[in-house]
PDB file of N, CA and C in Angstrom:
ATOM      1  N   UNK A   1     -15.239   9.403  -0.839  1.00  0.00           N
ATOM      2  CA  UNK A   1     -15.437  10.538  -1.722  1.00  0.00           C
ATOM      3  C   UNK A   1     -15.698  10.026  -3.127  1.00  0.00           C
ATOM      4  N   UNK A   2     -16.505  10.584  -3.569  1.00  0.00           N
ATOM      5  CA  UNK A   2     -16.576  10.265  -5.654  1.00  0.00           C
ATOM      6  C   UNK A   2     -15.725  10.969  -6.023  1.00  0.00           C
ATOM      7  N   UNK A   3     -15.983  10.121  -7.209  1.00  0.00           N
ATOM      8  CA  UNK A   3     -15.009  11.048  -7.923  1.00  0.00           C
ATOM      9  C   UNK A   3     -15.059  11.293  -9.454  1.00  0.00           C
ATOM     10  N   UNK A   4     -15.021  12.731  -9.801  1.00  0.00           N
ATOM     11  CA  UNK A   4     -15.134  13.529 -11.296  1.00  0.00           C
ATOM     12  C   UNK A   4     -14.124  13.250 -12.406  1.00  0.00           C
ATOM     13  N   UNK A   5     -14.095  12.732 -13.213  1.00  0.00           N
ATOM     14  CA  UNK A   5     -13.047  12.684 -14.259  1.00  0.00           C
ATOM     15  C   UNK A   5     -13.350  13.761 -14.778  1.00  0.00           C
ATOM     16  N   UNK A   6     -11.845  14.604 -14.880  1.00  0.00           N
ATOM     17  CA  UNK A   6     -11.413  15.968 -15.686  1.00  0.00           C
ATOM     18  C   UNK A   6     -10.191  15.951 -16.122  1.00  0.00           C
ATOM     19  N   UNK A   7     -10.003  15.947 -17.892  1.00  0.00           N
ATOM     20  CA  UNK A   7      -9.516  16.208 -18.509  1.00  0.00           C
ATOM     21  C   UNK A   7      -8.673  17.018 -18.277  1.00  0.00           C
ATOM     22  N   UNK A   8      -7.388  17.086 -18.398  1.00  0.00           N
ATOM     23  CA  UNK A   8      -6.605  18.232 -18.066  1.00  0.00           C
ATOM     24  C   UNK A   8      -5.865  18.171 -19.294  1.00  0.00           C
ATOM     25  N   UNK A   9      -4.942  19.498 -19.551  1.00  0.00           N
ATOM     26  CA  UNK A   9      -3.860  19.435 -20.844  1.00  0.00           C
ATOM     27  C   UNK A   9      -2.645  18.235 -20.257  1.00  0.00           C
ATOM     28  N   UNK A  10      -1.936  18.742 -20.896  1.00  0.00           N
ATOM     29  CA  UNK A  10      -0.569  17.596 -20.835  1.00  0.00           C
ATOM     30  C   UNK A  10       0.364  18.629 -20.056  1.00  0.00           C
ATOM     31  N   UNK A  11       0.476  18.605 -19.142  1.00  0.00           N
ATOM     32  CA  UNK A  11       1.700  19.449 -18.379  1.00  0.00           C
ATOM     33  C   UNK A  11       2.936  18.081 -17.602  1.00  0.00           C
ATOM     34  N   UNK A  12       3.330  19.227 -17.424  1.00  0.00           N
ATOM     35  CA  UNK A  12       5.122  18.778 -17.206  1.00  0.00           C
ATOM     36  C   UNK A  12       5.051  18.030 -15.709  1.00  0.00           C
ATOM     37  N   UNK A  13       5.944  16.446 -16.037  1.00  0.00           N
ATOM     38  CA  UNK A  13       5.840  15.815 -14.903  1.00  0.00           C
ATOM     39  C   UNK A  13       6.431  16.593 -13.622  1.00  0.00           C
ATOM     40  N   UNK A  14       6.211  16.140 -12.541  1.00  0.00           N
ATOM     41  CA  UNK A  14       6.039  16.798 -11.584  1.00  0.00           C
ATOM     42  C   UNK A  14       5.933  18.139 -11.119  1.00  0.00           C
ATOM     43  N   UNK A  15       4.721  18.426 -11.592  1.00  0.00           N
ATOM     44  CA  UNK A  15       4.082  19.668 -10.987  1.00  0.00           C
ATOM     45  C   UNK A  15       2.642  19.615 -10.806  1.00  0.00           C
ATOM     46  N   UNK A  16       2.146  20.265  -9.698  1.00  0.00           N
ATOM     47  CA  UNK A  16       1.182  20.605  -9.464  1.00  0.00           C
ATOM     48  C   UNK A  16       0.437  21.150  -9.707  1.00  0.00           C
ATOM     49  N   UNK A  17      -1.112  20.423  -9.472  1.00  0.00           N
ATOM     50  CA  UNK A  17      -2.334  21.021 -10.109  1.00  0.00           C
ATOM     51  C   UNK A  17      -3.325  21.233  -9.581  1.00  0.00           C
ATOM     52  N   UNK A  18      -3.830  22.385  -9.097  1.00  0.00           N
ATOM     53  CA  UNK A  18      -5.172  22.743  -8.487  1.00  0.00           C
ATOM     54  C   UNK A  18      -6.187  23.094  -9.048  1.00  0.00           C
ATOM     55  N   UNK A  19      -7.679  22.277  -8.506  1.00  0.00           N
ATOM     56  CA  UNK A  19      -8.753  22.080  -9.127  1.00  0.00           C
ATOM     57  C   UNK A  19      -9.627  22.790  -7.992  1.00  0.00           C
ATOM     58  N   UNK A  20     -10.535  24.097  -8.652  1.00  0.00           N
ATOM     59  CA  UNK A  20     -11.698  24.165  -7.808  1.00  0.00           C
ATOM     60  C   UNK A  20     -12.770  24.074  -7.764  1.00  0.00           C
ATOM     61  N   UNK A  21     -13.450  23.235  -7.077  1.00  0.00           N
ATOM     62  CA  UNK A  21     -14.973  22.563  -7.509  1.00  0.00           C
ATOM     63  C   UNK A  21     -15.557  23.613  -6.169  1.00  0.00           C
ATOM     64  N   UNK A  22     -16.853  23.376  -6.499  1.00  0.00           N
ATOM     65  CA  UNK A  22     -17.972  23.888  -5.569  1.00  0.00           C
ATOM     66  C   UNK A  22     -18.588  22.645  -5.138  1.00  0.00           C
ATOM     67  N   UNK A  23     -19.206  22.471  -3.714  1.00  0.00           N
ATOM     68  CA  UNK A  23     -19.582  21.545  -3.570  1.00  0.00           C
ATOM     69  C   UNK A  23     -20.965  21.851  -2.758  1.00  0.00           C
ATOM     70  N   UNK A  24     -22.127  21.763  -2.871  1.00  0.00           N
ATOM     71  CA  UNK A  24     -23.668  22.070  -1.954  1.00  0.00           C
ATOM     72  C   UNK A  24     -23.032  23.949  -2.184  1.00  0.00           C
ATOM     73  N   UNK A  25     -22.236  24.790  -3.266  1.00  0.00           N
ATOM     74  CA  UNK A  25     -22.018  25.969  -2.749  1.00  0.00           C
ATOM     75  C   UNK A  25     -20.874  26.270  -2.479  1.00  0.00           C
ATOM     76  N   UNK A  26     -19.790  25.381  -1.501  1.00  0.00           N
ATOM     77  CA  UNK A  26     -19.233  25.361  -0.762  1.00  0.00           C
ATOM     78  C   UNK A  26     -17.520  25.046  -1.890  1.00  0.00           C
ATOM     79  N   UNK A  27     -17.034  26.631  -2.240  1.00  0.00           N
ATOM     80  CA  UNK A  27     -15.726  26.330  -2.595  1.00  0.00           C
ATOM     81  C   UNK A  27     -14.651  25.333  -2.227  1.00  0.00           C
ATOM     82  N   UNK A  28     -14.295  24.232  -2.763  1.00  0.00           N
ATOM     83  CA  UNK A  28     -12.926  23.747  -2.361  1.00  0.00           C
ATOM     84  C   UNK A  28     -11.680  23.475  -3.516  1.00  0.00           C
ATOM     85  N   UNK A  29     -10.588  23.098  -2.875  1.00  0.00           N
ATOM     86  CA  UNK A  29      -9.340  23.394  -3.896  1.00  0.00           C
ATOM     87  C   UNK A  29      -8.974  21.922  -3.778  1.00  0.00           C
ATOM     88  N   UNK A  30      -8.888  21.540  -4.969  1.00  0.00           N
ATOM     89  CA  UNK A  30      -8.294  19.649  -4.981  1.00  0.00           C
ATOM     90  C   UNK A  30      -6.888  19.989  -5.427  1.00  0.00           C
ATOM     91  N   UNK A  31      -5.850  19.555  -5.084  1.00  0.00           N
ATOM     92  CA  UNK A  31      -4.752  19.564  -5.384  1.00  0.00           C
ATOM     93  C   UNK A  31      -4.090  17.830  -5.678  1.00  0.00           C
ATOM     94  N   UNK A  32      -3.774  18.205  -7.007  1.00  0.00           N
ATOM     95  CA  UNK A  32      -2.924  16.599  -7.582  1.00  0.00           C
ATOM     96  C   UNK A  32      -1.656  16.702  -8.097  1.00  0.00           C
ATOM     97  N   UNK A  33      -0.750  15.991  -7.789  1.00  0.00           N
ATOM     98  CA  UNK A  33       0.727  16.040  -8.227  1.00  0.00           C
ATOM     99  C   UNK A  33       0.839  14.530  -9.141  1.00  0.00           C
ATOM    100  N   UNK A  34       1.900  14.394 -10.399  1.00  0.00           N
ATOM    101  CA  UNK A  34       2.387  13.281 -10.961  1.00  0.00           C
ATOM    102  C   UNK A  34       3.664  13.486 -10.605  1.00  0.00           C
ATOM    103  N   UNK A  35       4.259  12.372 -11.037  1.00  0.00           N
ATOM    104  CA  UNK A  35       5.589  11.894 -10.564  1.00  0.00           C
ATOM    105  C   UNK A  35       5.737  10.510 -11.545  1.00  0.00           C
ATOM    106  N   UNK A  36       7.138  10.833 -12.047  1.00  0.00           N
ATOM    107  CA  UNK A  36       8.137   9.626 -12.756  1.00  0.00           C
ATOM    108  C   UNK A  36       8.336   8.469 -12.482  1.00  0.00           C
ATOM    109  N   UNK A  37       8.274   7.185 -11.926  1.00  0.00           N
ATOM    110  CA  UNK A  37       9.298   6.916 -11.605  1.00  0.00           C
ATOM    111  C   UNK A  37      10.394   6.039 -12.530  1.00  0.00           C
ATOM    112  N   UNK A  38      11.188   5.903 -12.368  1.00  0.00           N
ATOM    113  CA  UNK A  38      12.125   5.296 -13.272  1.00  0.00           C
ATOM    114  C   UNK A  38      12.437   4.263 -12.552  1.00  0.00           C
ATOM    115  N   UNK A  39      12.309   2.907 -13.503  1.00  0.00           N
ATOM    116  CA  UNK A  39      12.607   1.710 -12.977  1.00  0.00           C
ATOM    117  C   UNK A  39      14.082   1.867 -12.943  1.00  0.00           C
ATOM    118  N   UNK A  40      14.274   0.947 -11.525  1.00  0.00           N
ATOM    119  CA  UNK A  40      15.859   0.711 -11.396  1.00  0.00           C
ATOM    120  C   UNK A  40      16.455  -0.487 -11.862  1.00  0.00           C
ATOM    121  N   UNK A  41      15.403  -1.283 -11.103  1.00  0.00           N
ATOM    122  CA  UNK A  41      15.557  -3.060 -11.880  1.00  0.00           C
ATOM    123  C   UNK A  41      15.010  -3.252 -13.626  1.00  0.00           C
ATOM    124  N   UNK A  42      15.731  -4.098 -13.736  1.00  0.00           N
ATOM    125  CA  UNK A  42      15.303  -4.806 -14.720  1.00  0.00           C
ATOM    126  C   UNK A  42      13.870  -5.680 -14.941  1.00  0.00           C
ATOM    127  N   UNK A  43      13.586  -6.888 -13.891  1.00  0.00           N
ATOM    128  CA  UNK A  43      13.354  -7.566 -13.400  1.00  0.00           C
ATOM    129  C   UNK A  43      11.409  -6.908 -13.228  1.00  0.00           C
ATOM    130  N   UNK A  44      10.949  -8.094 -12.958  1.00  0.00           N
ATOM    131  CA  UNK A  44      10.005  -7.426 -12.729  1.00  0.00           C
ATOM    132  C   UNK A  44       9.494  -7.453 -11.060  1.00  0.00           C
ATOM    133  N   UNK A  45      10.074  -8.166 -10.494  1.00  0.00           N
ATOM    134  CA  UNK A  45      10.503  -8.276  -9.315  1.00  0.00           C
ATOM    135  C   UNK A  45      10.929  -6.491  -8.386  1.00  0.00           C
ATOM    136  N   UNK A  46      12.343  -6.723  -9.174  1.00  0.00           N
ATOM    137  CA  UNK A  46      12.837  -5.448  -8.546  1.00  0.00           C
ATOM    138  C   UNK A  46      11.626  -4.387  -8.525  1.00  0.00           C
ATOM    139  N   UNK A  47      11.331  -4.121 -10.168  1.00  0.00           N
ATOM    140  CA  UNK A  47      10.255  -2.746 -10.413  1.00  0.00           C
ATOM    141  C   UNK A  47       8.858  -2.728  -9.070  1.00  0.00           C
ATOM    142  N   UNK A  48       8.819  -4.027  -8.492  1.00  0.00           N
ATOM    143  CA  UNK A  48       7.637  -4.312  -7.582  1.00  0.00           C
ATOM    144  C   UNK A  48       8.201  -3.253  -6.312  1.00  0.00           C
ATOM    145  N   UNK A  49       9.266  -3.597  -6.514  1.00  0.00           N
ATOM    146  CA  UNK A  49      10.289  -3.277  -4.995  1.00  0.00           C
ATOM    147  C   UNK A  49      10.126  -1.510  -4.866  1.00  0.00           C
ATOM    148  N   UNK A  50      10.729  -0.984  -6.469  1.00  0.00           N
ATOM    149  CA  UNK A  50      10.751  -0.177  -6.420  1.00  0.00           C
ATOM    150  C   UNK A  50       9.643   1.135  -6.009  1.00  0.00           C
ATOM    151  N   UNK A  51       8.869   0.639  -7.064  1.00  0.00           N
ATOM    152  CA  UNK A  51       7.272   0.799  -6.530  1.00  0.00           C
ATOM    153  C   UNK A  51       7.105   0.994  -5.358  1.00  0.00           C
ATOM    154  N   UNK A  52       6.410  -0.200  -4.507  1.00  0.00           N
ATOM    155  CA  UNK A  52       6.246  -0.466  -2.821  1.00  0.00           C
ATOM    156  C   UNK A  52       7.268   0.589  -2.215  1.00  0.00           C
ATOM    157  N   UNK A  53       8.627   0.779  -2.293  1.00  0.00           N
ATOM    158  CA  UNK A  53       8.904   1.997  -1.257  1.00  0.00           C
ATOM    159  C   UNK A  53       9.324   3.047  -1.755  1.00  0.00           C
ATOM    160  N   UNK A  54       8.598   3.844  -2.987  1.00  0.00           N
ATOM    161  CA  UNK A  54       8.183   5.019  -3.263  1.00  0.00           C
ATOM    162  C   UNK A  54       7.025   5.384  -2.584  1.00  0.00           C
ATOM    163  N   UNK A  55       5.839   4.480  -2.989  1.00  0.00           N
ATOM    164  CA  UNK A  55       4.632   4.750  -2.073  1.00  0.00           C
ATOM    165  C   UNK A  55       4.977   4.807  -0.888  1.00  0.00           C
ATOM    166  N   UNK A  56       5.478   4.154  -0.057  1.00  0.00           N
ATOM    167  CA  UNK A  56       5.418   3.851   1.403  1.00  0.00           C
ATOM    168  C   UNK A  56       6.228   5.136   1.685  1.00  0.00           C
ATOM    169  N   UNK A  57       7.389   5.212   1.184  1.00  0.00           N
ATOM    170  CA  UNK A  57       8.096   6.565   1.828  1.00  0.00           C
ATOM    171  C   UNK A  57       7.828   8.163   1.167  1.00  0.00           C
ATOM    172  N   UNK A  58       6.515   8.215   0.602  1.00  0.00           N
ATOM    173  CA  UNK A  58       5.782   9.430   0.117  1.00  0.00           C
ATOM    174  C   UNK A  58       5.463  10.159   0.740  1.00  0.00           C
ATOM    175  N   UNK A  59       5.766  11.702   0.860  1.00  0.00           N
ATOM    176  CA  UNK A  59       4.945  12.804   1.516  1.00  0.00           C
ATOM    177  C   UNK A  59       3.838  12.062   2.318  1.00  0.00           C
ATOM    178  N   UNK A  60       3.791  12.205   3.674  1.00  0.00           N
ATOM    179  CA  UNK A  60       2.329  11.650   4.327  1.00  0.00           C
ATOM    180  C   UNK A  60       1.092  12.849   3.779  1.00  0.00           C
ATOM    181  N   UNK A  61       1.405  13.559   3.554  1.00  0.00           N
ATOM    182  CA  UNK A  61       0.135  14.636   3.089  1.00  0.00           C
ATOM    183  C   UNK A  61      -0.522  14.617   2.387  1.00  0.00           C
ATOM    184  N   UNK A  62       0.487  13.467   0.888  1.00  0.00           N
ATOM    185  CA  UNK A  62      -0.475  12.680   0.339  1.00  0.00           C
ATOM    186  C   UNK A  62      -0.659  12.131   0.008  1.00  0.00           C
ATOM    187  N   UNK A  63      -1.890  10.974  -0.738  1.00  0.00           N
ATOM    188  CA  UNK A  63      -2.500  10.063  -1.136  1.00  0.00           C
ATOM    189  C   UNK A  63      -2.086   9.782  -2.202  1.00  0.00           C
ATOM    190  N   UNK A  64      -1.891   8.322  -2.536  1.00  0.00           N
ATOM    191  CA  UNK A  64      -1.780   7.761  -3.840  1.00  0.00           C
ATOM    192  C   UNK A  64      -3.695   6.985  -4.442  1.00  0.00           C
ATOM    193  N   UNK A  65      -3.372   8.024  -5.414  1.00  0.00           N
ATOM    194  CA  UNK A  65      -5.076   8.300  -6.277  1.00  0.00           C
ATOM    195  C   UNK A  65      -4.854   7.003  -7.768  1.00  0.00           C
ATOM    196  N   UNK A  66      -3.626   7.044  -8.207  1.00  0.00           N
ATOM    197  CA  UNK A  66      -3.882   6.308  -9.806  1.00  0.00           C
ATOM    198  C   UNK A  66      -2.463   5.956  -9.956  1.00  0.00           C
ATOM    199  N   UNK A  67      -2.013   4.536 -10.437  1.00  0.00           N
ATOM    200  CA  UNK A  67      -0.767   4.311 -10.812  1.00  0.00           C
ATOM    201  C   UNK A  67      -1.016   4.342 -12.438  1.00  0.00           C
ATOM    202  N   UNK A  68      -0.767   4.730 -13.363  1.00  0.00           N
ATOM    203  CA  UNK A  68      -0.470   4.962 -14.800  1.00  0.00           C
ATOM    204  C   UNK A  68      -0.204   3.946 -15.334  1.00  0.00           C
ATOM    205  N   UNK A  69      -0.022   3.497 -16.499  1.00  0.00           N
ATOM    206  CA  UNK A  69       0.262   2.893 -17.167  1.00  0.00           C
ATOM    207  C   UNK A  69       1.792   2.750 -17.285  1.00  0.00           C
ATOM    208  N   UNK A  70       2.181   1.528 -17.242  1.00  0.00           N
ATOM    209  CA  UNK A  70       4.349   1.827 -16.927  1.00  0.00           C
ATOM    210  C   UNK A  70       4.610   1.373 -18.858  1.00  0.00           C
ATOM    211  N   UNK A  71       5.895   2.162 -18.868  1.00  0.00           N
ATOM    212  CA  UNK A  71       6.693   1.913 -19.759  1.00  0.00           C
ATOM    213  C   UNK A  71       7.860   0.828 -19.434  1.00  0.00           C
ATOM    214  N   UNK A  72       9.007   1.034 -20.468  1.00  0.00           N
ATOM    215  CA  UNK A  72       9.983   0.249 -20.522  1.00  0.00           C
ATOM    216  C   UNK A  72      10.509   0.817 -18.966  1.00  0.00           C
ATOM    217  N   UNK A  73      10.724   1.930 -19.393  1.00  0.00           N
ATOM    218  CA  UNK A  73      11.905   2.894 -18.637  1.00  0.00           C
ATOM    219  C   UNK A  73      10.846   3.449 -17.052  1.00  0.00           C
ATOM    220  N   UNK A  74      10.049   3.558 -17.010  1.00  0.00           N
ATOM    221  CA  UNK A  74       9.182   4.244 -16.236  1.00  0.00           C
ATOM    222  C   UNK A  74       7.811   4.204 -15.801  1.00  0.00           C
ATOM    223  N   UNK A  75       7.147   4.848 -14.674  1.00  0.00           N
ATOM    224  CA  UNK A  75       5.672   4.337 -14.481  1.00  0.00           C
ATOM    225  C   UNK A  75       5.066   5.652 -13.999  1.00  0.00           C
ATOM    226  N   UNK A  76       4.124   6.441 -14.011  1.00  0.00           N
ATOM    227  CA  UNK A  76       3.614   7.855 -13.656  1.00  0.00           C
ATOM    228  C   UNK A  76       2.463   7.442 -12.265  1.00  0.00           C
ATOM    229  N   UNK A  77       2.657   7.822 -11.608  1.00  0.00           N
ATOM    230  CA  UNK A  77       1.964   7.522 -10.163  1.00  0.00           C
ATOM    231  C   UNK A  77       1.220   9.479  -9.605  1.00  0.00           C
ATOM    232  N   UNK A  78      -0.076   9.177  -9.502  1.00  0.00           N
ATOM    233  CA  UNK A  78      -0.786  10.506  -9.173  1.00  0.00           C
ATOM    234  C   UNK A  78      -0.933  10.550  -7.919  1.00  0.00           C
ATOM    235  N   UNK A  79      -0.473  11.231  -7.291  1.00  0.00           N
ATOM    236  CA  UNK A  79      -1.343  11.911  -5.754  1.00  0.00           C
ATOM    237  C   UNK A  79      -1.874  12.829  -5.293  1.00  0.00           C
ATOM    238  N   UNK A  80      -2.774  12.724  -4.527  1.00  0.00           N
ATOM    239  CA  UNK A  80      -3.848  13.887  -3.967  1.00  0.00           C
ATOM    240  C   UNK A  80      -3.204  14.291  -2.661  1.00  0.00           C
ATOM    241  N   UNK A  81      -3.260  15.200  -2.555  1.00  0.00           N
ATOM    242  CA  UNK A  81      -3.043  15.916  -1.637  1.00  0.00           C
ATOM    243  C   UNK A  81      -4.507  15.752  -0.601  1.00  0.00           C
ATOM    244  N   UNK A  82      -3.823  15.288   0.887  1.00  0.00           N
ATOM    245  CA  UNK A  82      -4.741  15.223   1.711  1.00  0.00           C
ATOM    246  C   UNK A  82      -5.473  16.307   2.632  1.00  0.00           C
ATOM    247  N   UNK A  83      -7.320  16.324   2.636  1.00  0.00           N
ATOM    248  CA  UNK A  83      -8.053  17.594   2.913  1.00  0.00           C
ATOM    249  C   UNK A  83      -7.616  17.405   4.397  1.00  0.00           C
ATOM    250  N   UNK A  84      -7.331  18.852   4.541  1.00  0.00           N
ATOM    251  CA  UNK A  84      -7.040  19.380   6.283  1.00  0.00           C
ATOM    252  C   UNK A  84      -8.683  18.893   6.791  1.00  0.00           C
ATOM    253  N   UNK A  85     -10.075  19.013   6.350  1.00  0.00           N
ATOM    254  CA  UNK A  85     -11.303  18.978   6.577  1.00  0.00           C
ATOM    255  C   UNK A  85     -11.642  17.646   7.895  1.00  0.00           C
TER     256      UNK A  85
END
């Protein structure tokens, strides 16, 4: 799939966001969620750890689209919600 960069405002971590594009005509609804995470380790080791089984034990429904830029304290990870299609 390509993909559109769209600007969105600044809304509140974890919540959801639905996008509707037309495609050949053809209405569809993109749905994207962010999420926190807060490092547990120190280490940069641990933060690897932490990482790896957030993704792995994520909603199967959906997709990890963009890991963010991490802070001291934290890292923002985006997912798409996967098309029934």
């Amino acid at each position: 799939m390509r993909e559109i960069i769209v600007l969105i405002p600044d809304i509140d971590i974890e919540q959801n966001v639905e996008i509707d594009v037309r495609i050949n005509g053809r209405k569809k609804t993109l749905k994207y969620r962010v999420e926190l995470i807060n490092w547990e380790g120190n280490d940069q080791g641990d933060r690897i750890t932490v990482l790896k089984h957030k993704i792995k034990d994520y909603d199967k429904d959906w997709e990890l689209v963009e890991i963010g830029a991490p802070s001291d304290t934290e890292i923002p990870l985006m997912f798409r919600k996967k098309s029934s299609e």
